[in-house]
C-alpha atoms as a PDB file:
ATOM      1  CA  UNK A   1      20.451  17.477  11.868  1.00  0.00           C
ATOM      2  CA  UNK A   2      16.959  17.772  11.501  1.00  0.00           C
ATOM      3  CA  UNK A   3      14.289  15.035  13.231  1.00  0.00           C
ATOM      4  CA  UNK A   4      13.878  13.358   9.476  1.00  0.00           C
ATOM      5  CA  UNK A   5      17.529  12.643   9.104  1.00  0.00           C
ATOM      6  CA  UNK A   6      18.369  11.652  12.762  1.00  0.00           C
ATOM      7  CA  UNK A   7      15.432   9.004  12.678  1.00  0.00           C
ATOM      8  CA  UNK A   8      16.849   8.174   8.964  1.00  0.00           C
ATOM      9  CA  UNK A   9      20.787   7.997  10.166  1.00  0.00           C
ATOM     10  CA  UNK A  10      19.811   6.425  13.285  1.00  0.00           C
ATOM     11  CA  UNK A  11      18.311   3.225  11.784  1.00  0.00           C
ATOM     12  CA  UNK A  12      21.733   3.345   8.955  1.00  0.00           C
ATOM     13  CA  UNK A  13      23.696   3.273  12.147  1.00  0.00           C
ATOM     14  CA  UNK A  14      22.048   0.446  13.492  1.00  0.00           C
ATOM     15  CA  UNK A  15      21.730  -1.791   9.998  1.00  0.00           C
ATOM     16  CA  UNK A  16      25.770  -0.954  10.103  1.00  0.00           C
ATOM     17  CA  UNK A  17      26.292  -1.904  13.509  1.00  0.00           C
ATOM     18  CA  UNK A  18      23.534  -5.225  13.012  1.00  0.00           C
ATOM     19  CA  UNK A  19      25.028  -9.111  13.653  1.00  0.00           C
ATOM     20  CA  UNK A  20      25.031 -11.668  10.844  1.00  0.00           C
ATOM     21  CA  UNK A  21      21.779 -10.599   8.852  1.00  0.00           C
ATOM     22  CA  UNK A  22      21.915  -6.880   7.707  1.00  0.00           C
ATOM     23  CA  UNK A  23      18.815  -7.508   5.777  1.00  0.00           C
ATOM     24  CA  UNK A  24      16.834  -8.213   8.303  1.00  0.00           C
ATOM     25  CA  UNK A  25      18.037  -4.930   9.731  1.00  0.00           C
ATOM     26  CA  UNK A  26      17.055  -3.245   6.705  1.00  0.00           C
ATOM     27  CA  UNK A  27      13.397  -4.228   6.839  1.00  0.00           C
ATOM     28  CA  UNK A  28      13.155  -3.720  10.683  1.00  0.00           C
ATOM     29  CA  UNK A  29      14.450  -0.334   9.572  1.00  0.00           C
ATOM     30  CA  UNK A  30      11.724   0.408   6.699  1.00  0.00           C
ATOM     31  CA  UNK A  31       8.882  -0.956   8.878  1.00  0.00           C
ATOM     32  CA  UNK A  32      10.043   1.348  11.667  1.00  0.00           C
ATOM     33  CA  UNK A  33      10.413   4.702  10.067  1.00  0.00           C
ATOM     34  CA  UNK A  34       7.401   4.068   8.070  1.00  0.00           C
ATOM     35  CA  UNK A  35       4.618   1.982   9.443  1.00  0.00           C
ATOM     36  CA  UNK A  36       5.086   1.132  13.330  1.00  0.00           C
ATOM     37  CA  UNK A  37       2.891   2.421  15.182  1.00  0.00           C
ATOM     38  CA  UNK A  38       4.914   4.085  17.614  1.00  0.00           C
ATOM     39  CA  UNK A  39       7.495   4.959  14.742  1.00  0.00           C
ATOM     40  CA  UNK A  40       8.085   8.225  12.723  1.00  0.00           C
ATOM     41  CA  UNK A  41       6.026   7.281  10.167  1.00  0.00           C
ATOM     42  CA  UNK A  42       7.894   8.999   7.392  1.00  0.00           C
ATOM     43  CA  UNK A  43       7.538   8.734   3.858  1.00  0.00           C
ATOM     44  CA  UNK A  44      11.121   7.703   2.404  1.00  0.00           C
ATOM     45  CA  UNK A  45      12.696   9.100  -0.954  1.00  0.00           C
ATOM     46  CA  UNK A  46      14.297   6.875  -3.554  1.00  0.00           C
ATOM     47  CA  UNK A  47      17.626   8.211  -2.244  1.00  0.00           C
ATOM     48  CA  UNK A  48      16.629   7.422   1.642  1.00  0.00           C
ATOM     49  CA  UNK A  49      16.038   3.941   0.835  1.00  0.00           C
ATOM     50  CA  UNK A  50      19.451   3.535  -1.309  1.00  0.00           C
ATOM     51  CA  UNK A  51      20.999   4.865   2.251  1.00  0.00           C
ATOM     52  CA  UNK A  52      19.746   2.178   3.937  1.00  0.00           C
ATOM     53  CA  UNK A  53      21.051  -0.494   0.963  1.00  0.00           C
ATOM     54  CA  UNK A  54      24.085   1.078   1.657  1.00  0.00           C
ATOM     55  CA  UNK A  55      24.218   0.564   4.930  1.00  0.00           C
ATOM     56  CA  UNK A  56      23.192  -3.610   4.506  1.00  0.00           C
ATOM     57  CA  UNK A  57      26.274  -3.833   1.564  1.00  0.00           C
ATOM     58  CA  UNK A  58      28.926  -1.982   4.135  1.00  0.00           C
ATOM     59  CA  UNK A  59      27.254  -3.976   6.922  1.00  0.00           C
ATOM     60  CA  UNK A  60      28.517  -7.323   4.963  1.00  0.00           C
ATOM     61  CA  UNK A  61      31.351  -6.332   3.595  1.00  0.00           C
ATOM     62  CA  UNK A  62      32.730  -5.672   7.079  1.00  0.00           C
ATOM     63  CA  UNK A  63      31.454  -9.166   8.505  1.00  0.00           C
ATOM     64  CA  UNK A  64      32.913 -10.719   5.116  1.00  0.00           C
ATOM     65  CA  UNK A  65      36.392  -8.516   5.604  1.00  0.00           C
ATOM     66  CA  UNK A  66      36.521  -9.551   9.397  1.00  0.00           C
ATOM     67  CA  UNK A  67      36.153 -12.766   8.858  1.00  0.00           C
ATOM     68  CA  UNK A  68      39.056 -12.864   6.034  1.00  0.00           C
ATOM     69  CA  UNK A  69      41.789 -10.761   8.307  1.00  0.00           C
ATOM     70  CA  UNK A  70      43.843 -13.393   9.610  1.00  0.00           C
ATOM     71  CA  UNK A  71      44.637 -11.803  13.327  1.00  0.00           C
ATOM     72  CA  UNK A  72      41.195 -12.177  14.083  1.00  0.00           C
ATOM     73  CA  UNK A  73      41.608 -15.672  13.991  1.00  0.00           C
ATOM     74  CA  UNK A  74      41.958 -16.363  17.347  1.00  0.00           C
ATOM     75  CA  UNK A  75      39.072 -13.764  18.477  1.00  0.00           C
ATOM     76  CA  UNK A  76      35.617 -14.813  19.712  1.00  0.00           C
ATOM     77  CA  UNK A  77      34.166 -12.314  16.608  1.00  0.00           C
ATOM     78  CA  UNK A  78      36.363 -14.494  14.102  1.00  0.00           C
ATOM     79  CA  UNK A  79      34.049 -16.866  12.083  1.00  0.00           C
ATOM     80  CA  UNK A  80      36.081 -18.078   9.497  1.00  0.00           C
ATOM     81  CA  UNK A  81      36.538 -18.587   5.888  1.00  0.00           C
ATOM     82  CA  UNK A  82      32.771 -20.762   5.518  1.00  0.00           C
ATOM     83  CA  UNK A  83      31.529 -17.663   6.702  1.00  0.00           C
ATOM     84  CA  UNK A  84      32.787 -15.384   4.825  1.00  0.00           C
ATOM     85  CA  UNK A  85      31.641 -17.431   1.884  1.00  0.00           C
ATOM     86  CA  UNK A  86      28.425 -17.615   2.892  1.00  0.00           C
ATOM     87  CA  UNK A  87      28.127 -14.104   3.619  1.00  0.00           C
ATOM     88  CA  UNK A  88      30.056 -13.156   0.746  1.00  0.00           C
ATOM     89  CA  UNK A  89      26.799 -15.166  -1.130  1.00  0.00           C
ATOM     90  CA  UNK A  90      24.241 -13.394   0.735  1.00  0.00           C
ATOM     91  CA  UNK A  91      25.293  -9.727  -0.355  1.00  0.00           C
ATOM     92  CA  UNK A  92      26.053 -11.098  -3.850  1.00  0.00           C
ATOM     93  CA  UNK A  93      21.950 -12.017  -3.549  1.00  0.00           C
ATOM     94  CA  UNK A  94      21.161  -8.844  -1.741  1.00  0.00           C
ATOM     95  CA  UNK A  95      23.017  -6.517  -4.389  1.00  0.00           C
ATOM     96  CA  UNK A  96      21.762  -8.874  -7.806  1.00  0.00           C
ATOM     97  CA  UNK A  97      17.885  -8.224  -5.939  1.00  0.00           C
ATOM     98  CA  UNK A  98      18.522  -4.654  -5.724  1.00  0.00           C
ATOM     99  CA  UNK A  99      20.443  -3.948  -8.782  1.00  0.00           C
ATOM    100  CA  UNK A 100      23.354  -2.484  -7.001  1.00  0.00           C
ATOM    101  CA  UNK A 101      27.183  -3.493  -8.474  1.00  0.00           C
ATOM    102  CA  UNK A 102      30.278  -2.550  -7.085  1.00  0.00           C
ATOM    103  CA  UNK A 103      33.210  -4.350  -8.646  1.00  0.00           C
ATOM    104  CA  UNK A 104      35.791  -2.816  -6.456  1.00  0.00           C
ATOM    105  CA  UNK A 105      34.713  -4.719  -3.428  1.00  0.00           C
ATOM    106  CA  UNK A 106      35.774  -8.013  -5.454  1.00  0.00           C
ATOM    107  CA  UNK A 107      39.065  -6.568  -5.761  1.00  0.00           C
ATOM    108  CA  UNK A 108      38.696  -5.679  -1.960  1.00  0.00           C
ATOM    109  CA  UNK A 109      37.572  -9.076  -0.933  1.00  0.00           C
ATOM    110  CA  UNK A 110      40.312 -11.111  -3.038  1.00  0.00           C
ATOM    111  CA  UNK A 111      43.264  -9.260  -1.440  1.00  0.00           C
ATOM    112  CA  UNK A 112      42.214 -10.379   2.054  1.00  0.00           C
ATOM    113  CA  UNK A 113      41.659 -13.929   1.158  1.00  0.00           C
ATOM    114  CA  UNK A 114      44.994 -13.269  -0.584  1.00  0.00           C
ATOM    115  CA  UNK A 115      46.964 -12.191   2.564  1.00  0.00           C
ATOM    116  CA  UNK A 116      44.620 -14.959   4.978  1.00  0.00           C
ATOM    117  CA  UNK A 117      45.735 -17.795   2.487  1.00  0.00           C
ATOM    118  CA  UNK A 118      49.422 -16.358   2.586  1.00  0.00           C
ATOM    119  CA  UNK A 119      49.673 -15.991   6.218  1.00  0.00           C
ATOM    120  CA  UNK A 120      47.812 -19.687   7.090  1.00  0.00           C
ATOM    121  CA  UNK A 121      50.410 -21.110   4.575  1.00  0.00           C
ATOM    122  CA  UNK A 122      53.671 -19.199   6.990  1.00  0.00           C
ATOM    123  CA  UNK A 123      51.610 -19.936   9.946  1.00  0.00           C
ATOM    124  CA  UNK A 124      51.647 -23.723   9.049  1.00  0.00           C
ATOM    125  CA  UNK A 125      55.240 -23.522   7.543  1.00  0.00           C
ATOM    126  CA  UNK A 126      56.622 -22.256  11.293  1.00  0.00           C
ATOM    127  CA  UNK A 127      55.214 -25.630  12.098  1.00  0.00           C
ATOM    128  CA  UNK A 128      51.944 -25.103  13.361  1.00  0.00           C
ATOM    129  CA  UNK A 129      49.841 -28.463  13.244  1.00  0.00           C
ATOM    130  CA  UNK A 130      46.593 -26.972  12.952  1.00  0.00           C
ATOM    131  CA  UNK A 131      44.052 -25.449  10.247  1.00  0.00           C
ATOM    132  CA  UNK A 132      41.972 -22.129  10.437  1.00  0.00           C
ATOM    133  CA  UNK A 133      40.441 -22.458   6.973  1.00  0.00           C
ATOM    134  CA  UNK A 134      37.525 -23.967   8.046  1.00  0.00           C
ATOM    135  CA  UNK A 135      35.603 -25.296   4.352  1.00  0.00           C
ATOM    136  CA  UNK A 136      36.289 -27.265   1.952  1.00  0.00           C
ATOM    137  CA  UNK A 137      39.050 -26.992  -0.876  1.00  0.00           C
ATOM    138  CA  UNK A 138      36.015 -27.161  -3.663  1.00  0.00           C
ATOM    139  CA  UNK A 139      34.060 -23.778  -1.588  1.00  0.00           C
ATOM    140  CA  UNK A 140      37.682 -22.250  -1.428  1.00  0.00           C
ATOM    141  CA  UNK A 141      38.348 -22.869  -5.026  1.00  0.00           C
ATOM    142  CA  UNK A 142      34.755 -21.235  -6.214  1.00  0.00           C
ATOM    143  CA  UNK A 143      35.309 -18.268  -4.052  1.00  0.00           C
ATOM    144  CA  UNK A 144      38.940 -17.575  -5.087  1.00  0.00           C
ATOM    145  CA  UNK A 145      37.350 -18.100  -8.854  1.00  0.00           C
ATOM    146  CA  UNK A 146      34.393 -15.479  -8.280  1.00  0.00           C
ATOM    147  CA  UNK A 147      37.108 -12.952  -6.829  1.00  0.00           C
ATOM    148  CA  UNK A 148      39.217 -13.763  -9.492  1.00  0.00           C
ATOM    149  CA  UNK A 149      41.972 -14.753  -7.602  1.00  0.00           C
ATOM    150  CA  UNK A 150      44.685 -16.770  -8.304  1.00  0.00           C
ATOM    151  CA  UNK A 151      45.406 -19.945  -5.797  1.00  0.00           C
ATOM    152  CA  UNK A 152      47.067 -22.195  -7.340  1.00  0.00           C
ATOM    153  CA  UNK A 153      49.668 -23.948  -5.335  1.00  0.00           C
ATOM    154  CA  UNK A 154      51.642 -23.804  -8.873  1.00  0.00           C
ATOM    155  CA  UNK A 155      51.725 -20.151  -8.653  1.00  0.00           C
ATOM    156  CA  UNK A 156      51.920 -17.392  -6.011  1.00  0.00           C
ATOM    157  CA  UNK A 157      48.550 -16.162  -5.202  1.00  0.00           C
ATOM    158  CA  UNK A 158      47.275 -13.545  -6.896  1.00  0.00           C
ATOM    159  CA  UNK A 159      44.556 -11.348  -8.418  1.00  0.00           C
ATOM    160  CA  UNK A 160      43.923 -11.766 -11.742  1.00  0.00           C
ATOM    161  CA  UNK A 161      45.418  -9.054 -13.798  1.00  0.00           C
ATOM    162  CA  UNK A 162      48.404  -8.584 -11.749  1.00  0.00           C
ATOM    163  CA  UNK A 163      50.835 -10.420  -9.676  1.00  0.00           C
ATOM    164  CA  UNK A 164      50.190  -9.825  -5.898  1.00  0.00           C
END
């Protein structure tokens, strides 16, 4: 690995690895390798930037996914269904700002609110008093819509287009 690239993959390790706010990462990173002082002061290609998207979208999509797996419930990294929401919002923004789509992390997204929602339902069935779906039924409803999954007590959940 050349000195370019290890500056470049260093700062896409770090966006990846970031807390809450990968986009803040992301412009730390682009005022780093470019313009700080005591940085590399490289000049970045159209494809060294969309690296460093990439690494803001898989830096959400893992906060969103951990957030939605139900055995992290009870871990201090766990955050909870609001959050995943919000975040959930947040790369929606990031990806409309950039141009970038990816319709398989919908797909993605809905199975683990899928299998949370399915395992908070047994959970509670085996008599356990408590909630872990920390918003409101109206926030749950909109996300299930935008992932185009199916909630309806009627009707087993499911993603639209085929039964889960």
């Amino acid at each position: 690995m050349n000195y370019r690239e290890s500056y470049l993959q260093q700062e896409v390790d770090l966006i990846e690895n970031s807390g809450e706010m990968p986009e803040v990462a992301f412009y730390e990173a682009l005022y780093y390798l470019t313009e700080e002082e005591e940085g590399p002061k490289l000049i970045l290609t159209l494809s060294d930037i969309k690296r460093l998207e990439n690494a803001v979208i898989n830096r959400y999509k893992t906060i969103i996914l951990r957030d939605l797996e139900f055995a992290n419930r009870k871990s201090s990294i766990f955050r909870g269904l609001k959050r995943a929401i919000i975040n959930y919002n947040r790369l929606k923004k990031y990806q409309k700002k950039k141009n970038r789509i990816d319709p398989g992390m919908k797909k993605e997204i809905g199975r683990f609110l899928i299998e949370y929602i399915r395992c908070e339902c047994e959970d509670i069935s085996d008599k356990r008093h408590y909630r872990t779906i920390n918003c409101t039924q109206e926030e749950l409803e909109q996300f299930a819509e935008e992932l185009g999954v199916n909630i309806s007590p009627a009707k087993k959940p499911h993603l639209n287009g085929g039964a889960f």
